[in-house]
N, C-alpha and C. Protein backbone atom coordinates (compact mmCIF):
# COMPACT_ATOMS: atom_id res chain seq x y z
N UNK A 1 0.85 -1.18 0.00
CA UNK A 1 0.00 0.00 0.00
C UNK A 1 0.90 1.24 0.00
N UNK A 2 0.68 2.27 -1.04
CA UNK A 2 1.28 3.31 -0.99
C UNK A 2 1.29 4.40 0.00
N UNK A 3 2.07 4.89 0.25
CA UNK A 3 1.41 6.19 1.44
C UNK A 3 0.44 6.88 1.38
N UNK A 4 -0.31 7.02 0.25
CA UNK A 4 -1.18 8.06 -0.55
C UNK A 4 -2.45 6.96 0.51
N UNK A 5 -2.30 5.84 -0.55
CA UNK A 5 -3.71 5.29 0.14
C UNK A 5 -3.57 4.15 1.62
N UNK A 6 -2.47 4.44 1.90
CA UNK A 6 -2.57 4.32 3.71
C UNK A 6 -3.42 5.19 4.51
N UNK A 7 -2.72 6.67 4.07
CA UNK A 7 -3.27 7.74 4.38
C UNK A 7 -4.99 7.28 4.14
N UNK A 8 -5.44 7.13 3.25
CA UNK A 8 -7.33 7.40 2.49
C UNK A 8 -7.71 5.82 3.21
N UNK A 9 -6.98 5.31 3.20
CA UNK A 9 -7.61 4.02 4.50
C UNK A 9 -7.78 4.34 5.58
N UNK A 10 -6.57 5.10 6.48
CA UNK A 10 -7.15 5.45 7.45
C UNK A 10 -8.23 6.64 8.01
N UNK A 11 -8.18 7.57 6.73
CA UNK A 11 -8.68 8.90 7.20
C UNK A 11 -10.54 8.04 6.75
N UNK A 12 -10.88 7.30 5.66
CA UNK A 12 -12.04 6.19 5.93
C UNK A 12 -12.36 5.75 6.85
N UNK A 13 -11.32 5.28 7.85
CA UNK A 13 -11.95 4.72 8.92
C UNK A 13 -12.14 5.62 10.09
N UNK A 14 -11.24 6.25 10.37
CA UNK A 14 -11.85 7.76 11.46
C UNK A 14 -12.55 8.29 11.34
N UNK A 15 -13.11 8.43 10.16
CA UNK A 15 -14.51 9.38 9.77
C UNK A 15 -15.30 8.16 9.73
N UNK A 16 -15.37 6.98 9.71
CA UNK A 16 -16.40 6.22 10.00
C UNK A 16 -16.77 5.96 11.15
N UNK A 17 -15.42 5.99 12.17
CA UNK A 17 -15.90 5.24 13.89
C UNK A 17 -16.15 6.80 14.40
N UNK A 18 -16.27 8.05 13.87
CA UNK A 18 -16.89 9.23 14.59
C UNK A 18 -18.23 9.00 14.01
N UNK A 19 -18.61 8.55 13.27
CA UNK A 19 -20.15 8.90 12.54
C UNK A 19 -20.76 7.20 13.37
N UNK A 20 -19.90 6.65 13.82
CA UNK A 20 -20.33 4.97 14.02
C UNK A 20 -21.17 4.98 15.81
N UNK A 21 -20.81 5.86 16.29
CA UNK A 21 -21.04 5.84 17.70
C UNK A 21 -20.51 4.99 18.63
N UNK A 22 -19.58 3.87 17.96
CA UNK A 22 -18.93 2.95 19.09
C UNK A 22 -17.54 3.55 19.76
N UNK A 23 -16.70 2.77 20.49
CA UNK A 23 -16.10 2.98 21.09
C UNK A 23 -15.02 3.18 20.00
N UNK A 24 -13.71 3.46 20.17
CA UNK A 24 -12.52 3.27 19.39
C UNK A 24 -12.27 1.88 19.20
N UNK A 25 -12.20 1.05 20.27
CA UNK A 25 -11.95 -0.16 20.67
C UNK A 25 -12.96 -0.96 19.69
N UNK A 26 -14.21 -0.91 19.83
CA UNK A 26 -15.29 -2.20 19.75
C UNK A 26 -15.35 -1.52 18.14
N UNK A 27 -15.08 -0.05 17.39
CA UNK A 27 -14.92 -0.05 16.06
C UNK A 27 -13.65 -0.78 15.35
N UNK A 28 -12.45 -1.19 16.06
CA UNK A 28 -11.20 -1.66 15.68
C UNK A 28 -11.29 -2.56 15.33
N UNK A 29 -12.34 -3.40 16.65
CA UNK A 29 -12.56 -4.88 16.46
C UNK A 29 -13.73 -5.29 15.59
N UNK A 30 -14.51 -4.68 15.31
CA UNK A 30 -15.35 -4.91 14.18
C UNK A 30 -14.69 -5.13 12.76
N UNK A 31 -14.03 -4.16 12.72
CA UNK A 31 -13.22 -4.04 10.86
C UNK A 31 -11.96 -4.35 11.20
N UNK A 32 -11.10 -5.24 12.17
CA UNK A 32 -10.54 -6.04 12.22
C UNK A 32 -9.08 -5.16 12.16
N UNK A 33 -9.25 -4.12 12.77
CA UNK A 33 -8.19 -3.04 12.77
C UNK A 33 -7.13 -3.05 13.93
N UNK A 34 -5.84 -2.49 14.12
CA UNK A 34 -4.89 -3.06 14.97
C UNK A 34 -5.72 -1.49 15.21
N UNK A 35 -5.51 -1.73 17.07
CA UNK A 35 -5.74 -0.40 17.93
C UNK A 35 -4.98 0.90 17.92
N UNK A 36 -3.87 0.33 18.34
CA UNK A 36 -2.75 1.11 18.06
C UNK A 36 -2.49 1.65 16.80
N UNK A 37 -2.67 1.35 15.66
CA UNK A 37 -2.44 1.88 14.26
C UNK A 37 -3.57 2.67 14.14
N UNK A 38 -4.66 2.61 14.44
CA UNK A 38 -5.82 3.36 14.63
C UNK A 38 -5.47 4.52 15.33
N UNK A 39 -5.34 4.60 16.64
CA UNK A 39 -4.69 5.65 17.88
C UNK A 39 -3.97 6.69 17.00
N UNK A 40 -2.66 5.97 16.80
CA UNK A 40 -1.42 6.99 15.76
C UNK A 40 -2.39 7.77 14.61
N UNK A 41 -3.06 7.03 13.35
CA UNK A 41 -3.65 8.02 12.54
C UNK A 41 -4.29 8.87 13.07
N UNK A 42 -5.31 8.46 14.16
CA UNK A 42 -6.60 9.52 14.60
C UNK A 42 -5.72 10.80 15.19
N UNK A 43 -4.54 10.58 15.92
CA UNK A 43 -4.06 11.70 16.49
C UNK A 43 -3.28 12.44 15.06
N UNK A 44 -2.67 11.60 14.43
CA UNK A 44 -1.75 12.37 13.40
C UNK A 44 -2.96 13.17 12.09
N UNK A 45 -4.34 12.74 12.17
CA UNK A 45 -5.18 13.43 11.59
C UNK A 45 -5.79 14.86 12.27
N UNK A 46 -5.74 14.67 13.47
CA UNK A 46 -5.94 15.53 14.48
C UNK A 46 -4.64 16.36 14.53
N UNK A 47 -3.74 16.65 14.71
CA UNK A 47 -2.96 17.38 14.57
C UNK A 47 -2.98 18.03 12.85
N UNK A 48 -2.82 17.19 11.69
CA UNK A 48 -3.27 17.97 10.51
C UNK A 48 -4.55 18.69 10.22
N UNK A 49 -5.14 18.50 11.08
CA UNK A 49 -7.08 19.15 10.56
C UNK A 49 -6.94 20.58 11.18
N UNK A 50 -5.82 21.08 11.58
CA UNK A 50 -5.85 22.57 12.30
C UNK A 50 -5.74 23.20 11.22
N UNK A 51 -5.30 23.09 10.34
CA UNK A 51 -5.48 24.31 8.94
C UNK A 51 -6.60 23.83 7.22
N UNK A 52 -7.09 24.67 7.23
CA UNK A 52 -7.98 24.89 6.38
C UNK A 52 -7.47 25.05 4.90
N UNK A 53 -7.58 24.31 3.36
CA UNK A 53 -6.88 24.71 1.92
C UNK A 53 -7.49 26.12 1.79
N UNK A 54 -6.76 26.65 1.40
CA UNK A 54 -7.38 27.83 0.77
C UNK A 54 -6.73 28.13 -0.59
N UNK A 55 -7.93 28.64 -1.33
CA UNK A 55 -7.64 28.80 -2.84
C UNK A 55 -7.54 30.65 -2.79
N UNK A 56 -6.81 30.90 -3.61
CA UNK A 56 -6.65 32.29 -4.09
C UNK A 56 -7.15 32.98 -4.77
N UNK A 57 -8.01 33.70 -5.27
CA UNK A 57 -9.11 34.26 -6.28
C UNK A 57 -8.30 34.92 -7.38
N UNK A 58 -7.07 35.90 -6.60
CA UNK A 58 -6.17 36.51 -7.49
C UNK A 58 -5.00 36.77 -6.34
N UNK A 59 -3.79 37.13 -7.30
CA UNK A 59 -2.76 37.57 -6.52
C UNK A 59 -2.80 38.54 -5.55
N UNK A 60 -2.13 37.73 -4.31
CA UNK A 60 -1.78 38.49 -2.97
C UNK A 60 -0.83 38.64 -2.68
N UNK A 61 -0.11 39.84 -1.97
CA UNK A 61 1.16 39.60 -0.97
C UNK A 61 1.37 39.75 -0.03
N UNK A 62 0.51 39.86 0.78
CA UNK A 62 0.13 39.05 2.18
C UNK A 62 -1.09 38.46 2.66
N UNK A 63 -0.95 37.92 3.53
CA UNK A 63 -2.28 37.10 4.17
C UNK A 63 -2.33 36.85 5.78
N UNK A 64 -3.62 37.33 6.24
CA UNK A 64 -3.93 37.40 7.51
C UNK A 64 -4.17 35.75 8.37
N UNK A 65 -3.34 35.42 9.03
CA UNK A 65 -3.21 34.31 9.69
C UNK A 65 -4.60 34.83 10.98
N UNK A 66 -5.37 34.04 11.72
CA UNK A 66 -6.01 34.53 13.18
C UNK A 66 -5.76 32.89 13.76
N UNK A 67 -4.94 32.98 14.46
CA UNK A 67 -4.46 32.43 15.85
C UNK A 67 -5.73 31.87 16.71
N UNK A 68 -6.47 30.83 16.90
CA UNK A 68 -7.19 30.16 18.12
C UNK A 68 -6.94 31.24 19.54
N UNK A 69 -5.95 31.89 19.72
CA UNK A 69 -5.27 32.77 20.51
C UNK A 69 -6.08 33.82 20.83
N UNK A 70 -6.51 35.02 19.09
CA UNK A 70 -7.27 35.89 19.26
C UNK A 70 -6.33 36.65 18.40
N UNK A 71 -4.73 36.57 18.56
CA UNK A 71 -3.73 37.07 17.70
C UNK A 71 -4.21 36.72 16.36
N UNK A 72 -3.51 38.19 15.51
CA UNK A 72 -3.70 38.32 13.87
C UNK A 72 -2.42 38.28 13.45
N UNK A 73 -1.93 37.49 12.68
CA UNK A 73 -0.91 37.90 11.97
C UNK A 73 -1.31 38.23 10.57
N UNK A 74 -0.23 39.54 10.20
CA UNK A 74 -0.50 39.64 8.67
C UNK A 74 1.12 39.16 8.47
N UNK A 75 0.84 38.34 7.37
CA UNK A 75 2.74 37.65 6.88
C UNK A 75 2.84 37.99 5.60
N UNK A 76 3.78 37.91 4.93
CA UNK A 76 4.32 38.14 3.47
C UNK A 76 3.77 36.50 2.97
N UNK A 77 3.63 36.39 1.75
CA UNK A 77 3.45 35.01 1.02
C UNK A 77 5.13 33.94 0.81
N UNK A 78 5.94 35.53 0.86
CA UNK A 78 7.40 34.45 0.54
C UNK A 78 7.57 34.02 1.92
N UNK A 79 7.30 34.97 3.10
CA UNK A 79 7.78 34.26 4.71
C UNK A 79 6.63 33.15 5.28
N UNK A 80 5.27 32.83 4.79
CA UNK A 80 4.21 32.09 5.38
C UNK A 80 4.74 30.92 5.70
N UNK A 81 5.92 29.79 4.86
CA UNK A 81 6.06 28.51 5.01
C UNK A 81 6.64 28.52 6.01
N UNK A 82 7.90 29.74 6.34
CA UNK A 82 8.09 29.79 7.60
C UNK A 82 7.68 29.88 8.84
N UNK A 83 6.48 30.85 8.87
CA UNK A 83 5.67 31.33 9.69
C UNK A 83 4.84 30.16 10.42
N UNK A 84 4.23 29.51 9.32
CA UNK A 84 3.75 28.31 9.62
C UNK A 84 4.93 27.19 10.13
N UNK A 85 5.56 26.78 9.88
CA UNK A 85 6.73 25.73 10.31
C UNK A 85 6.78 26.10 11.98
N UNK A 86 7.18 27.91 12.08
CA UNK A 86 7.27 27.71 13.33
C UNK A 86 6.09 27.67 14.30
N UNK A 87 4.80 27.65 14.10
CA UNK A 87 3.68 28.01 14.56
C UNK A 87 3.81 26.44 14.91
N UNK A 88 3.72 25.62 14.29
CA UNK A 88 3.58 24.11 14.34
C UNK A 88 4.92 23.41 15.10
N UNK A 89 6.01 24.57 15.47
CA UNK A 89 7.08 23.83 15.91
C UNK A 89 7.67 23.25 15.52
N UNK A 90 8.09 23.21 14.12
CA UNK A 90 9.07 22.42 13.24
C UNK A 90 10.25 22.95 13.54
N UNK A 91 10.60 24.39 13.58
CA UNK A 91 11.27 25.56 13.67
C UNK A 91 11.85 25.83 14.59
């Protein structure tokens, strides 16, 4: 299985055991899923679902970040990858 559709297997099954009403557990064991491999995606999907795609209508050169915080950032488009890296702690 490629990473592409590791990824679309698991993000299938997290969006199924939230819409399923069972436990984490008693959904694992139904579709015959290791727990733990379950655990790791749901959190590593949960940590990616904090940012939103956004499409561009027309050219910008900057863009207003708003922080869960209440903070605004306005950033340049060439500094954002940075901006973001360190927001997420890569940085």
């Amino acid at each position: 299985m490629t990473p592409s559709e590791k990824q679309t297997f698991w993000k299938q099954h997290i969006d199924g055991w939230r819409s399923s009403g069972q436990s984490q557990k008693a959904y694992c064991a139904e579709h015959a899923l290791s727990f733990s491999s379950f655990g790791y995606w749901r959190k590593r999907f949960a940590k990616s679902g904090k940012f939103i795609p956004v499409t561009l209508e027309r050219p910008v050169e900057n863009i207003k970040l708003y922080l869960p915080s209440g903070i605004r950032l306005d950033v340049s488009l060439d500094a954002l990858a940075d901006v973001v890296a360190r927001l997420e702690g890569r940085r």
